[in-house]
C-alpha atoms as a PDB file:
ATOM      1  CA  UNK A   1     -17.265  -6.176  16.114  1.00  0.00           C
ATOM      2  CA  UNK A   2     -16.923  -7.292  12.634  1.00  0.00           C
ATOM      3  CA  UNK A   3     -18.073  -5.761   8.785  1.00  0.00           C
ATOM      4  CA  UNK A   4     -21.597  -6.626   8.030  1.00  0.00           C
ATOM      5  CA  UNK A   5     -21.605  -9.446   5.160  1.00  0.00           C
ATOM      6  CA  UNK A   6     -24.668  -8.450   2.975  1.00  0.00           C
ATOM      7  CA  UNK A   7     -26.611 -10.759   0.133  1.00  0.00           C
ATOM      8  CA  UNK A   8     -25.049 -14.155  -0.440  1.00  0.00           C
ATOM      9  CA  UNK A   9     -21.687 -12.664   1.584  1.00  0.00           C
ATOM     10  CA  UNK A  10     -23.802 -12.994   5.028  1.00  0.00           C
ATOM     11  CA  UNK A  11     -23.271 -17.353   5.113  1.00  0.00           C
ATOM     12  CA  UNK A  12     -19.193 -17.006   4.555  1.00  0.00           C
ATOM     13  CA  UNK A  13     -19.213 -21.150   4.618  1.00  0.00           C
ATOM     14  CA  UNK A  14     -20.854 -20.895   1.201  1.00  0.00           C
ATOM     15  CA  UNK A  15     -18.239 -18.645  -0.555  1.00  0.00           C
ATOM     16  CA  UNK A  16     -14.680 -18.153  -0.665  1.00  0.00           C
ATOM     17  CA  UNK A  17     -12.334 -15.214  -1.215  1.00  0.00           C
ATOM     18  CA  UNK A  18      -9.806 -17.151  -3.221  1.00  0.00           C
ATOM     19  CA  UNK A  19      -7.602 -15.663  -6.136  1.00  0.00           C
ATOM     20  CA  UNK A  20      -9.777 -12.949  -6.811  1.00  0.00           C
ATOM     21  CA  UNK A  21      -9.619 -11.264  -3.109  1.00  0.00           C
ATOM     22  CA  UNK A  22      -8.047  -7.405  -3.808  1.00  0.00           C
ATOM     23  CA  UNK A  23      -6.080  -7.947  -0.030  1.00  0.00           C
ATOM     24  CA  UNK A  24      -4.444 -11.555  -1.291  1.00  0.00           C
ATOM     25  CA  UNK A  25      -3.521  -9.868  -4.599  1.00  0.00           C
ATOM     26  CA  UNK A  26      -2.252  -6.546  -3.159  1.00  0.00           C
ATOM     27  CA  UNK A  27      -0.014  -8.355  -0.585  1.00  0.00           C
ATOM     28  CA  UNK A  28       1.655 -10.726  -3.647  1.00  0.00           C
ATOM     29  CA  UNK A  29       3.456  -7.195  -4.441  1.00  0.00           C
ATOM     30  CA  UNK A  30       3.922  -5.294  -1.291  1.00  0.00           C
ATOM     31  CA  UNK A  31       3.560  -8.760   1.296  1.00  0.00           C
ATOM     32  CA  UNK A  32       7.088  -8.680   2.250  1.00  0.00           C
ATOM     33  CA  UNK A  33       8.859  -6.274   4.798  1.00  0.00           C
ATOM     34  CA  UNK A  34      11.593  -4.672   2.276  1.00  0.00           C
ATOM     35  CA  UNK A  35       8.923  -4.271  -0.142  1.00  0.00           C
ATOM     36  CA  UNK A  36       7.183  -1.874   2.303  1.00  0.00           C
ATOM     37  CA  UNK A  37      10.343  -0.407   3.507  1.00  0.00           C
ATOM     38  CA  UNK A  38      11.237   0.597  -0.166  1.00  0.00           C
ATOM     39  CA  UNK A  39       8.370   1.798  -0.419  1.00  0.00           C
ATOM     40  CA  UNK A  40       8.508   3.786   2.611  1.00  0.00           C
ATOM     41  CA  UNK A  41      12.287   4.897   1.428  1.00  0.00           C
ATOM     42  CA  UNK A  42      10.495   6.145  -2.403  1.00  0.00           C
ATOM     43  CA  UNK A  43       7.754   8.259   0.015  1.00  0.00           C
ATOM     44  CA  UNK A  44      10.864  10.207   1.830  1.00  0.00           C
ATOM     45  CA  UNK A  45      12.412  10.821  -1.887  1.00  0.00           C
ATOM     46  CA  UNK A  46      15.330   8.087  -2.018  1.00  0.00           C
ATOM     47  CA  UNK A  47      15.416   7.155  -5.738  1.00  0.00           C
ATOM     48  CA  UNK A  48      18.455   5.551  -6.218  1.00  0.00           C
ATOM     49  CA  UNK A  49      19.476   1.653  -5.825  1.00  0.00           C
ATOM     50  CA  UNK A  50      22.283   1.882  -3.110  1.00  0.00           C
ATOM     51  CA  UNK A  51      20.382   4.663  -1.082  1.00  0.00           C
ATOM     52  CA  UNK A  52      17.482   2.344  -1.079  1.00  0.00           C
ATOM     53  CA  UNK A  53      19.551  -0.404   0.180  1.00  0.00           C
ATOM     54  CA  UNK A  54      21.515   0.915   2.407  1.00  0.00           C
ATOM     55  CA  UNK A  55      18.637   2.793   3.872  1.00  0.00           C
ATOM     56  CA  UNK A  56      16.234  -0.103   4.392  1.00  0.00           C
ATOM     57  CA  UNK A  57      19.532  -2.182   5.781  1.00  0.00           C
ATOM     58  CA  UNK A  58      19.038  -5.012   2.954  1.00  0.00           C
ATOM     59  CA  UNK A  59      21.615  -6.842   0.647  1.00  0.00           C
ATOM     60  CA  UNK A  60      22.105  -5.791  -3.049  1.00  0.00           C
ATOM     61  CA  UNK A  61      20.682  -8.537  -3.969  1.00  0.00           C
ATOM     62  CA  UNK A  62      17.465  -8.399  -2.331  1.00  0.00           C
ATOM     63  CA  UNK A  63      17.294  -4.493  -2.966  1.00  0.00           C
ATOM     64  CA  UNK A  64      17.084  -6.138  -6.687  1.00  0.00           C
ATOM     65  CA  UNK A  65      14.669  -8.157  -6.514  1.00  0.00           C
ATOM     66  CA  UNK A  66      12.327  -6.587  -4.741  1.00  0.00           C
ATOM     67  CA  UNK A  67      13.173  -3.415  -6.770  1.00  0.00           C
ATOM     68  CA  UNK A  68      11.964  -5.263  -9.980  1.00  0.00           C
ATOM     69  CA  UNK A  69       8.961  -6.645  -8.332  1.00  0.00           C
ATOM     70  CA  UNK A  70       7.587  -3.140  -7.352  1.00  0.00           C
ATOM     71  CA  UNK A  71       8.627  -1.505 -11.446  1.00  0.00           C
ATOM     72  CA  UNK A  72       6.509  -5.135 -12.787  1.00  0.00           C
ATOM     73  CA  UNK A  73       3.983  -4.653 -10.405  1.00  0.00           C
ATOM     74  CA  UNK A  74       3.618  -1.244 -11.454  1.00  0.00           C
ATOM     75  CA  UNK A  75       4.289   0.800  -8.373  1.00  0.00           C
ATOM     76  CA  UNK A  76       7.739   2.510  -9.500  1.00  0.00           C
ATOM     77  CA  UNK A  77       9.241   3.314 -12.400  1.00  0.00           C
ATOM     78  CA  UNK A  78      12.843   3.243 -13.812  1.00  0.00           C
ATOM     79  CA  UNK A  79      14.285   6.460 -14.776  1.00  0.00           C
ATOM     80  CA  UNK A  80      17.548   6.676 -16.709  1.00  0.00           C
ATOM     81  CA  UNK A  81      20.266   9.250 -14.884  1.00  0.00           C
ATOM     82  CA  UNK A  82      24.221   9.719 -16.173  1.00  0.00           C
ATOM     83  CA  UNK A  83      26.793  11.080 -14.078  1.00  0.00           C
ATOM     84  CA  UNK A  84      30.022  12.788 -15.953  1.00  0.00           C
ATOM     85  CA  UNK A  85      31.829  10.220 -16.889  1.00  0.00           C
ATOM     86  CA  UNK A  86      30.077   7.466 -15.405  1.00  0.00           C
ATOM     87  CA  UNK A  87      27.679   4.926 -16.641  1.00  0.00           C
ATOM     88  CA  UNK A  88      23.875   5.207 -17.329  1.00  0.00           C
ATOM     89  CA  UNK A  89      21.944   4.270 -14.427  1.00  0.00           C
ATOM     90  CA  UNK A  90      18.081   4.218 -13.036  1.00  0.00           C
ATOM     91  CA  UNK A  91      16.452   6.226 -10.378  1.00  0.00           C
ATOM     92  CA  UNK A  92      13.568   4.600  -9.385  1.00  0.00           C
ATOM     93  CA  UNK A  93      10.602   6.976  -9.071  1.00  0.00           C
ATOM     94  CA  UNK A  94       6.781   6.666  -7.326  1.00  0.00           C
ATOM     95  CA  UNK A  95       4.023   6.363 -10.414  1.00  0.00           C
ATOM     96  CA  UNK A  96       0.429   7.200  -9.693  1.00  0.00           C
ATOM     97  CA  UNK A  97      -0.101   3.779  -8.436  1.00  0.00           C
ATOM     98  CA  UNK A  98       2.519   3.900  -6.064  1.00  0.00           C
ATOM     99  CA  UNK A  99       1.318   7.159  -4.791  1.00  0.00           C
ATOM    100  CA  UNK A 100      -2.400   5.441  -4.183  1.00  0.00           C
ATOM    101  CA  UNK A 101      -0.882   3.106  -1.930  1.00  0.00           C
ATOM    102  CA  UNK A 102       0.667   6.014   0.521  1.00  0.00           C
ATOM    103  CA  UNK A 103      -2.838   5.863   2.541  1.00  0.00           C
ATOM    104  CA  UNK A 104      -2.600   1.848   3.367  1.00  0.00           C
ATOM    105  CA  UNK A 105       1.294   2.339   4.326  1.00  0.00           C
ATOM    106  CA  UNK A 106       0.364   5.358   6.828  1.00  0.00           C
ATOM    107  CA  UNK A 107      -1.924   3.397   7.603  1.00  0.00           C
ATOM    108  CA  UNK A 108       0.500   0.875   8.743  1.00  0.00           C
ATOM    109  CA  UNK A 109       2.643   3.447  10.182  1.00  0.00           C
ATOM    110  CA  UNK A 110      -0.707   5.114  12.654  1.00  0.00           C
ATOM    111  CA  UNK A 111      -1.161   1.302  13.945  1.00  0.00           C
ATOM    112  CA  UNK A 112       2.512   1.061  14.733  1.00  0.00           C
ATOM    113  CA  UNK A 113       2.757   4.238  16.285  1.00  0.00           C
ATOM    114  CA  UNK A 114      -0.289   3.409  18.736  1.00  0.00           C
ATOM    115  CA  UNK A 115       0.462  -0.188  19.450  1.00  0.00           C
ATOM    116  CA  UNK A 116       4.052  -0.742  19.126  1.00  0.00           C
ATOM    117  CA  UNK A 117       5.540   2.110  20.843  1.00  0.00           C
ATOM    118  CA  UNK A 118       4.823   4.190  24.103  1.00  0.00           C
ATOM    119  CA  UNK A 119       3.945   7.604  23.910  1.00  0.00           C
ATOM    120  CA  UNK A 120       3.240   7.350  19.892  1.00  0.00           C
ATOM    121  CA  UNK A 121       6.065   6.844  16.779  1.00  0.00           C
ATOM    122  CA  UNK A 122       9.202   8.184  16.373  1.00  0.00           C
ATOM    123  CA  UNK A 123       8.193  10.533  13.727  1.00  0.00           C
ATOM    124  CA  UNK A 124       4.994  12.791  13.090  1.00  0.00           C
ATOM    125  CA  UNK A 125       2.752  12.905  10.177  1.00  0.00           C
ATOM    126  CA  UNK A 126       1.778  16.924   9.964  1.00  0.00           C
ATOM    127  CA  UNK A 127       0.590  18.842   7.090  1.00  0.00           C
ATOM    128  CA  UNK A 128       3.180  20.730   5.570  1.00  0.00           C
ATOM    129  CA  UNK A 129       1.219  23.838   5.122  1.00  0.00           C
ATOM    130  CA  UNK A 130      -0.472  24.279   8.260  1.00  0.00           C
ATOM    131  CA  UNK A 131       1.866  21.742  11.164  1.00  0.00           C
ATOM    132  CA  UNK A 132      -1.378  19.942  11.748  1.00  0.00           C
ATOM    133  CA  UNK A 133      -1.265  16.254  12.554  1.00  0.00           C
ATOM    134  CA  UNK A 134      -2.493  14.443  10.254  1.00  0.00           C
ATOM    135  CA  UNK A 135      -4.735  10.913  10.371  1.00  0.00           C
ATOM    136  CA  UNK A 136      -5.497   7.763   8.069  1.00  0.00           C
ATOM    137  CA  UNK A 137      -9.658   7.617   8.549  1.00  0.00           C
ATOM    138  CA  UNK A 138     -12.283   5.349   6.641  1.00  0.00           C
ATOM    139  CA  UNK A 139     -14.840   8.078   5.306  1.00  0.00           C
ATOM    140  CA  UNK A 140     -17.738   7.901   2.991  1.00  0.00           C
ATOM    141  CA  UNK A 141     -17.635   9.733   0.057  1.00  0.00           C
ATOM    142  CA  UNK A 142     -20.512  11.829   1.679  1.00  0.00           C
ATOM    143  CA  UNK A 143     -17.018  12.639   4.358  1.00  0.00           C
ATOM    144  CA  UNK A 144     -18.517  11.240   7.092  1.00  0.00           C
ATOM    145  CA  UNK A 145     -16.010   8.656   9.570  1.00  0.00           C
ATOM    146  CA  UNK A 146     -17.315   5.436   9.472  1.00  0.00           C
ATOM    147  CA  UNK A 147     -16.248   2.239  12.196  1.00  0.00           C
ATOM    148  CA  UNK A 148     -15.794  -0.851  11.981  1.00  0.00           C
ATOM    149  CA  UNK A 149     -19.476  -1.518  13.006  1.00  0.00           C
ATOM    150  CA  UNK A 150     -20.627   0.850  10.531  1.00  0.00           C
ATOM    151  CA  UNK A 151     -19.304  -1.037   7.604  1.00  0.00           C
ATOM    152  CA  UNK A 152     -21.530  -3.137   5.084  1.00  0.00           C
ATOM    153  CA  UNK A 153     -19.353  -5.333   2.834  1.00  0.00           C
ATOM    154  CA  UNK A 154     -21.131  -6.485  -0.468  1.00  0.00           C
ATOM    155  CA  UNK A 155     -20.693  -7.974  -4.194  1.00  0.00           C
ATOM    156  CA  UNK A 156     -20.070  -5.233  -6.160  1.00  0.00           C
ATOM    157  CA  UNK A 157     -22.877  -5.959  -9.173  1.00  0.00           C
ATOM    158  CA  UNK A 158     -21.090  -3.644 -11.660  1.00  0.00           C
ATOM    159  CA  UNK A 159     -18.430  -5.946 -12.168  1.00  0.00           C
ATOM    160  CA  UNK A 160     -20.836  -9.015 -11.644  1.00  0.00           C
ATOM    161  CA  UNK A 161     -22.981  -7.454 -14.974  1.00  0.00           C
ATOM    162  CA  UNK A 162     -19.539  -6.382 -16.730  1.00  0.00           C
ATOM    163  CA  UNK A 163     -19.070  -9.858 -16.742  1.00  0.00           C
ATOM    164  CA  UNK A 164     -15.657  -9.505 -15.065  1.00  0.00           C
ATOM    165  CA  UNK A 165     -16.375 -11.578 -12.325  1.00  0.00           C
ATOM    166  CA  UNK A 166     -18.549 -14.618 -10.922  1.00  0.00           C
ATOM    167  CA  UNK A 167     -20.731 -13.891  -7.678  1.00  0.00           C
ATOM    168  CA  UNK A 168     -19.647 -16.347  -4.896  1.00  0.00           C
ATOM    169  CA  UNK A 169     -22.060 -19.196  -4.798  1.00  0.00           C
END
């Protein structure tokens, strides 16, 4: 079982992914396991520093850093709060691109809970409305669920005539 490699894709010793691979460049910013457990922490609402450290169970200092990363990167923002008589001081807060990535870290979450513990996860993903379970799929935009087996990869020739990018040779 494996994607179908169409055009110039189907001999992979003739092409490589290299720097411009979307799964390379997306795991530069979220690669490391405190940047998906923030990230996991910003989903369940926490939005300030020492909640998000404590919570994940990671040092100030790395809480930091990887805070920074994900504001650069894009994924959160900083947010100035002020307390009575206290300081000014950031909430960090999901921006539309941090909210895309919520499907790929449930995503994560529905392998873990199938593979890594018995009888399924610790928690449940329902929809709040209704109590349904809910599911990570790969659908076409027609809806339909598509497999592994049912999956074509090719060059996408909009960015190829855009001039954005070079077709692999």
């Amino acid at each position: 079982m494996a994607l179908k490699l169409e055009g110039p894709l189907a001999d992979r010793s003739a092409w490589e992914a290299g720097e411009q691979c979307s799964i390379s460049r997306a795991m530069r910013i979220v690669g490391t396991r405190s940047a998906m457990l923030l990230l996991r922490e910003a989903y369940y609402g926490t939005t300030r520093f020492d909640d998000f450290a404590h919570r994940v169970g990671i040092t100030d200092a790395v809480a930091s850093a990887r805070l920074k990363e994900l504001v650069e990167a894009g994924l959160l923002a900083r947010s100035p709060y002020r307390e009575p008589g206290q300081r000014t001081r950031y909430e960090y807060v999901l921006t539309d691109m941090g909210r895309d990535l919520l499907p790929a870290v449930l995503a994560l979450m529905q392998w873990g809970d199938k593979y890594l513990h018995r009888g399924g996860g610790p928690l449940q993903l329902v929809e709040d409305a209704t109590s349904t379970p809910v599911r990570v799929q790969i659908r076409s935009e027609d809806g339909n669920e598509v497999g592994l087996d049912d999956l074509r990869v090719r060059i996408n020739r909009q960015r190829i005539r855009a001039g954005t990018e070079q077709s692999p040779s």
